[in-house]
Protein backbone atom coordinates (compact mmCIF):
# COMPACT_ATOMS: atom_id res chain seq x y z
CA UNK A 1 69.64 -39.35 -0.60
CA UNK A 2 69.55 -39.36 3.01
CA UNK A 3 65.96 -39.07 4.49
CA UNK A 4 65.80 -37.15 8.13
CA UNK A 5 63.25 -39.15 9.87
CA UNK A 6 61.61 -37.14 12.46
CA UNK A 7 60.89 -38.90 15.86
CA UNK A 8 57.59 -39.38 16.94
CA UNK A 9 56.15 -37.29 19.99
CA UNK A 10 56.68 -38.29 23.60
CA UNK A 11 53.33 -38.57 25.59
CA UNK A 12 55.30 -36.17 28.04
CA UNK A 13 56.15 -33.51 25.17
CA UNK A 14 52.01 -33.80 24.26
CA UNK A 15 51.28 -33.65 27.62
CA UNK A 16 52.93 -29.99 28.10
CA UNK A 17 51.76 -28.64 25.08
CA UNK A 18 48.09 -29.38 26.48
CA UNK A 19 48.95 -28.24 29.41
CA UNK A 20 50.58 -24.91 28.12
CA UNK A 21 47.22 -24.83 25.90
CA UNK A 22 45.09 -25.02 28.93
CA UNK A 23 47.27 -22.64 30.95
CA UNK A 24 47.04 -19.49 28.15
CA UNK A 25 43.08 -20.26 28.18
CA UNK A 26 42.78 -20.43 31.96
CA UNK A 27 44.53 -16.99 32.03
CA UNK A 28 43.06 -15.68 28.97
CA UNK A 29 39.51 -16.00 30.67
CA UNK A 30 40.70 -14.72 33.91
CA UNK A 31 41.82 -11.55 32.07
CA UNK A 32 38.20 -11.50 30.52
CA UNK A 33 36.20 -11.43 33.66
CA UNK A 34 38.35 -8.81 35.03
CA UNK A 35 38.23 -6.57 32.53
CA UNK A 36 34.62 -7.67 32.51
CA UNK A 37 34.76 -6.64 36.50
CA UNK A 38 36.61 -3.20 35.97
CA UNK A 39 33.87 -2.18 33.38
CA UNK A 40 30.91 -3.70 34.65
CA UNK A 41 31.44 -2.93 38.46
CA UNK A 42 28.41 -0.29 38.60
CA UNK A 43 26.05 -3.52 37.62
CA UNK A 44 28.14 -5.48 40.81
CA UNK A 45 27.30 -2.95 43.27
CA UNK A 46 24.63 -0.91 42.35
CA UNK A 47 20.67 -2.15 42.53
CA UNK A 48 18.86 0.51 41.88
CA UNK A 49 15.02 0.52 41.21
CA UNK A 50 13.76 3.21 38.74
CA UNK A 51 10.50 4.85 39.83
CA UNK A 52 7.91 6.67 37.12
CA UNK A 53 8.05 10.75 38.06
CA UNK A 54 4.16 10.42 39.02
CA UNK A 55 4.57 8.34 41.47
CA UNK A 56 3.89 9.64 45.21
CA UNK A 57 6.31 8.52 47.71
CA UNK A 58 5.18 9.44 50.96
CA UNK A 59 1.19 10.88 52.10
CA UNK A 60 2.94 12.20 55.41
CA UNK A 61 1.92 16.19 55.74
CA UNK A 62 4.90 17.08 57.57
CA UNK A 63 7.44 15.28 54.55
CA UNK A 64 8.12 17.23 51.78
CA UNK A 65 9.42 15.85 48.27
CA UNK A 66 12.29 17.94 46.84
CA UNK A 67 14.96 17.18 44.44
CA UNK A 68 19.05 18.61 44.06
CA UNK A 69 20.54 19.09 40.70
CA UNK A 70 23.84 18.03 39.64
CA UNK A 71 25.78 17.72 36.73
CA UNK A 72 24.08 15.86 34.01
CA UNK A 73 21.06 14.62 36.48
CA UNK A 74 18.69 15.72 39.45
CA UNK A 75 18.34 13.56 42.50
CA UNK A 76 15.08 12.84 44.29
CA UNK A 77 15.07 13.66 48.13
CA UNK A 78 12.42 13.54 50.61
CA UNK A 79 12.58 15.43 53.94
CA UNK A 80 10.99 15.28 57.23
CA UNK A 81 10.56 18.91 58.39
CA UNK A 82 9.07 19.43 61.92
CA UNK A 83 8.22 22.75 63.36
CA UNK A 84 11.22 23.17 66.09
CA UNK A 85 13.61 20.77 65.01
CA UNK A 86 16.61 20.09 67.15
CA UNK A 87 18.61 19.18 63.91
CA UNK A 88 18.97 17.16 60.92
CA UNK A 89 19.56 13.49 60.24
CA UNK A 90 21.21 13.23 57.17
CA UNK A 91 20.64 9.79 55.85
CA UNK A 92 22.29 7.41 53.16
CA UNK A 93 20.76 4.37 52.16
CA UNK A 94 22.23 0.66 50.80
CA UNK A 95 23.03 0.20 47.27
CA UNK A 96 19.67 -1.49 46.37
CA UNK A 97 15.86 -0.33 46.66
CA UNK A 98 14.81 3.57 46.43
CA UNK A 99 13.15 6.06 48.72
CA UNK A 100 9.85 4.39 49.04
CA UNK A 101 11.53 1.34 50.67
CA UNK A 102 14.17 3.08 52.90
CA UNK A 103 12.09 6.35 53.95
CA UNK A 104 10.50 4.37 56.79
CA UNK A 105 10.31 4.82 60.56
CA UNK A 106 9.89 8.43 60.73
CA UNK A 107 8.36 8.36 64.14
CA UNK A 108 11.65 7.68 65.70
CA UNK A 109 12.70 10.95 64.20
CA UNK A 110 9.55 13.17 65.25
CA UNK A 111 9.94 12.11 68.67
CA UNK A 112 13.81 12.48 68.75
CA UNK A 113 13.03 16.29 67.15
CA UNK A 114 15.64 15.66 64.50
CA UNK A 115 14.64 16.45 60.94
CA UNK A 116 15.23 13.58 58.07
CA UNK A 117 16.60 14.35 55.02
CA UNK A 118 17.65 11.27 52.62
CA UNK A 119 18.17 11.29 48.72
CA UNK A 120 18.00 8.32 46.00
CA UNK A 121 21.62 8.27 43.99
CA UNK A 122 21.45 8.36 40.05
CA UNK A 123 19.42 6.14 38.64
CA UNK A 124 17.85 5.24 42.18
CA UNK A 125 13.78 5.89 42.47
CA UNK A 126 13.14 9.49 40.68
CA UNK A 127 16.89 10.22 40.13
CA UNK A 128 17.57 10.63 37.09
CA UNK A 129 21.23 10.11 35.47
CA UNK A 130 23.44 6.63 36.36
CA UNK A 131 26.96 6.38 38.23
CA UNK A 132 30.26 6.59 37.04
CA UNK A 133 32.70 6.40 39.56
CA UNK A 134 33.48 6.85 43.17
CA UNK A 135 34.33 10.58 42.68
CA UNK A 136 30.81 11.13 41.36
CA UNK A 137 28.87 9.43 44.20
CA UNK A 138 30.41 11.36 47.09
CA UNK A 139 29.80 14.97 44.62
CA UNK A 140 26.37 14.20 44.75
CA UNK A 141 26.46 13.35 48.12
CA UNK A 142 28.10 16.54 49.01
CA UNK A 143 25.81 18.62 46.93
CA UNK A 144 22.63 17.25 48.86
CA UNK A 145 24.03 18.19 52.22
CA UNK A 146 25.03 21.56 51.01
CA UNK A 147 21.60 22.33 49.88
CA UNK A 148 20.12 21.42 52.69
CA UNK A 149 22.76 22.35 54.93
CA UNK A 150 22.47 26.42 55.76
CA UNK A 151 18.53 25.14 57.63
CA UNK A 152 20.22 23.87 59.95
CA UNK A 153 22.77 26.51 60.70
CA UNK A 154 23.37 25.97 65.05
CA UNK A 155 21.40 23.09 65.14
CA UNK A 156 22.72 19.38 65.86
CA UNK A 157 23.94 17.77 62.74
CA UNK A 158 23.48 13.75 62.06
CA UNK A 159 24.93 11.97 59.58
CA UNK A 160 23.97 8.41 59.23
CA UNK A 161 24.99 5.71 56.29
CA UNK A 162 23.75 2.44 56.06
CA UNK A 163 25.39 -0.31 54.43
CA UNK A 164 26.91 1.36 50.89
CA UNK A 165 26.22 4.50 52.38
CA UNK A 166 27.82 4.24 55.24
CA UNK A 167 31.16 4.53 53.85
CA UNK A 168 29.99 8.13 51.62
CA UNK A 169 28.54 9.36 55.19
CA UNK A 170 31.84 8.89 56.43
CA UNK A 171 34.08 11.00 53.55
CA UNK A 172 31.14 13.80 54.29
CA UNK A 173 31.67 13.79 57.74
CA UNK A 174 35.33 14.02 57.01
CA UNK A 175 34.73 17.21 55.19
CA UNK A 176 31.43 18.17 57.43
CA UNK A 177 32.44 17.05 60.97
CA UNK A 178 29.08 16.54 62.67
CA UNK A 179 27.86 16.37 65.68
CA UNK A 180 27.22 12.60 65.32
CA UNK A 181 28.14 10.32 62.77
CA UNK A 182 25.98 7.24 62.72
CA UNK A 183 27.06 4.16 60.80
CA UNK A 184 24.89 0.89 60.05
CA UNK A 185 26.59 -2.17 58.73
CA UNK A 186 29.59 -0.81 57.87
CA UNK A 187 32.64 -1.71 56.18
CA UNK A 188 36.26 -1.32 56.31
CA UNK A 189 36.33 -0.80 53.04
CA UNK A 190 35.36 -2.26 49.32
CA UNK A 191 38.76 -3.62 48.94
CA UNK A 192 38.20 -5.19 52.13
CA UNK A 193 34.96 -6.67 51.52
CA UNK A 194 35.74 -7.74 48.06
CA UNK A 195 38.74 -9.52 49.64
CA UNK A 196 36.71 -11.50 51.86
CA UNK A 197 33.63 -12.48 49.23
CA UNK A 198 36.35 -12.56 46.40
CA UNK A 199 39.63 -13.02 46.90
CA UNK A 200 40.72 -14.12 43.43
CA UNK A 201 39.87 -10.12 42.48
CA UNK A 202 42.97 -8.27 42.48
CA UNK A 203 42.79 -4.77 44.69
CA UNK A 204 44.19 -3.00 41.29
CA UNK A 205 40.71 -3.89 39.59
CA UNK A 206 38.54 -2.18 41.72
CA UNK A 207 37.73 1.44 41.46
CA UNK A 208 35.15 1.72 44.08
CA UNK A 209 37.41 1.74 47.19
CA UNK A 210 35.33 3.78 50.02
CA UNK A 211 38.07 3.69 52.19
CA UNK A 212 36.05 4.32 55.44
CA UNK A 213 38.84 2.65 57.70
CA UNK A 214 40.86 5.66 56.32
CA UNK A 215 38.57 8.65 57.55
CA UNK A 216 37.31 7.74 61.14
CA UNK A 217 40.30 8.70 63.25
CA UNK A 218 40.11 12.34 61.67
CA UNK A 219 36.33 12.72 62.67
CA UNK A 220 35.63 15.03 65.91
CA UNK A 221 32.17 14.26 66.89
CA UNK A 222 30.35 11.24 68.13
CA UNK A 223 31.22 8.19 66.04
CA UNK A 224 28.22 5.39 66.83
CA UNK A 225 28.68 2.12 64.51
CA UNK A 226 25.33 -0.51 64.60
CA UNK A 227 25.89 -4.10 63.17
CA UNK A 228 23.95 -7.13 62.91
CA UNK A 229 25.51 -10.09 65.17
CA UNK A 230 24.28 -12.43 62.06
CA UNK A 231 25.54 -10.32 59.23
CA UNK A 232 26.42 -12.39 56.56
CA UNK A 233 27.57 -9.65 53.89
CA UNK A 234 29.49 -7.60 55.92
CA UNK A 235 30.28 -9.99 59.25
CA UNK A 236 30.52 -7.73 62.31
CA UNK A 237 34.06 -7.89 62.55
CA UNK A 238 34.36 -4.88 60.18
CA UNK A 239 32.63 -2.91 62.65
CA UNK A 240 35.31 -4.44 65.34
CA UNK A 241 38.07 -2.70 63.21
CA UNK A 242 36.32 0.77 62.69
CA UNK A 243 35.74 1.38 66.34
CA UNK A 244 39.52 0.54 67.25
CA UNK A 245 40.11 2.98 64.54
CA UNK A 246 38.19 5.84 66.14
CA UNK A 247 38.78 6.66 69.57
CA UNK A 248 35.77 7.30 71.92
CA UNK A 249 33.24 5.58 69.35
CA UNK A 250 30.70 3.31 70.21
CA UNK A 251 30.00 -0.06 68.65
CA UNK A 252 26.29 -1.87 69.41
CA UNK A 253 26.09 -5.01 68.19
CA UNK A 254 22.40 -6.03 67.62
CA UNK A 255 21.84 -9.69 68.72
CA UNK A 256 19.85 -12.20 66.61
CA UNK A 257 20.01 -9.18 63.78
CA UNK A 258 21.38 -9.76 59.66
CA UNK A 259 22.28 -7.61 57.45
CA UNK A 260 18.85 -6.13 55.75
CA UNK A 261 16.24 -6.63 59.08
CA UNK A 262 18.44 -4.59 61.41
CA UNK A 263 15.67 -2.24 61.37
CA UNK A 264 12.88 -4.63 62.89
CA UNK A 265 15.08 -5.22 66.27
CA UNK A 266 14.16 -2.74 69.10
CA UNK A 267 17.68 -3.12 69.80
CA UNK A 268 18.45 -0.36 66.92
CA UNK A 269 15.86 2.12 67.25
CA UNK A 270 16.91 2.09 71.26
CA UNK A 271 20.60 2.31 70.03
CA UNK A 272 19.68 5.26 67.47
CA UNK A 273 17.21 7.17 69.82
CA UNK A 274 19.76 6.90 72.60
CA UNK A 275 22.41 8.45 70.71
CA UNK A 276 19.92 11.33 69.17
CA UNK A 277 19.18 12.08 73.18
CA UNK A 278 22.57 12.11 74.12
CA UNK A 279 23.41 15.72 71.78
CA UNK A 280 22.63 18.64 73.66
């Protein structure tokens, strides 16, 4: 009887099947945390802190607290209402916090004469709901501004974004075309941003794009873009881009300034005020 006597392993052979082992786990994670990424992106961007519906946000006289609904939630607004205003400011906020942290420096809007409106997204302060997707976000958006909207009917319209919401100011003023269109640490766009903090994240996986960098050139009014010389998150180079995307815009670049204490340099409110004087 013949015996087939089967030759032992090279180390090379071994070697390549470990390999081939660690290569199929490698890629099997990497599918995990983007699938984990496409899913979970709301808890990536999003840092919203809930507020109790009894709590007061503002003792001002002249600021009223008002609310929009929307399918499947209500948003919390508050709005700065003066006697005579010269228009509205229509503001925004980042993607963390609520309205008791960002409704702040109202006295740069009394003596301007503009109104302020600004609203929490879902889930944000009193705002009830959470967000789904891009689409949503810039509904809501768009159903604020049209309920505030016919007040201000041949007055000067503002609409300002900061940070996250300077890329949903921009699709409104797209659709809106304001007077002025104020943006504060913007970006390019998600992709663009997730590019430069992540780069291992494919564009395909993201499906919060805020393409700002696609809207500007379309916009008629004013275009004024504020960024942080020491911004970290989004580095003032993004702001670089925007402006050569929309002709006639203005770009201040606020020395010494990061990305969330833009607000304590005199440098902004001069920049903001100075652009709220220049409408007539």
């Amino acid at each position: 009887m013949n015996t087939r006597v089967t030759p032992p392993q090279t180390p090379r052979r071994g070697l390549a099947r470990v390999a081939l082992a660690v290569a199929g786990l490698a890629m099997a994670v990497y599918a995990a945390i983007l699938a984990g990424l496409w899913f979970g992106q709301e808890r990536l961007l999003f840092r919203p802190v809930p507020l109790p519906d009894a709590k007061r946000l503002v003792r001002e006289p002249d600021v009223q607290e008002t609310s929009v609904a929307v399918p499947g939630a209500r948003l919390s607004m508050l709005e700065l209402r003066l006697p005579q205003p010269r228009g509205v400011v229509f503001y925004l906020h980042g993607n963390s916090g609520n309205l008791a942290s960002w409704f702040v420096n109202t006295s740069l809007y009394r003596r301007s004469g503009f109104d302020l409106v600004m609203l929490d997204y879902r889930g944000y302060g009193k705002s009830t709901g959470h967000i789904d997707s891009e689409a949503q976000l810039h509904a809501d958006v768009r159903a604020a501004w049209q309920q505030v909207a016919p007040r201000y009917a041949g007055r000067r319209v503002v609409l300002l974004g900061r940070s996250l919401g300077s890329g949903l100011a921009a699709r409104l003023a797209l659709e809106v075309q304001p007077d002025l269109t104020v943006l504060v640490s913007p970006y390019r766009s998600m992709v663009a941003l997730a590019q430069l903090h992540y780069p291992w994240v494919p564009e395909s996986v993201l499906r919060y794009r805020l393409r700002t960098d696609e809207v500007l050139a379309a916009l008629r009014g004013q275009v004024l873009l504020v960024h942080g010389e020491r911004d970290m998150l989004v580095p003032s180079g993004h702001s670089e881009v925007l402006r050569a995307q929309a002709p006639g815009s203005t770009l201040a670049i606020i020395a010494g300034a990061g990305h969330n204490d833009l607000q304590n340099f005199e440098a902004y409110a001069r920049a903001l005020t100075d652009a709220l004087a220049a409408l007539r």
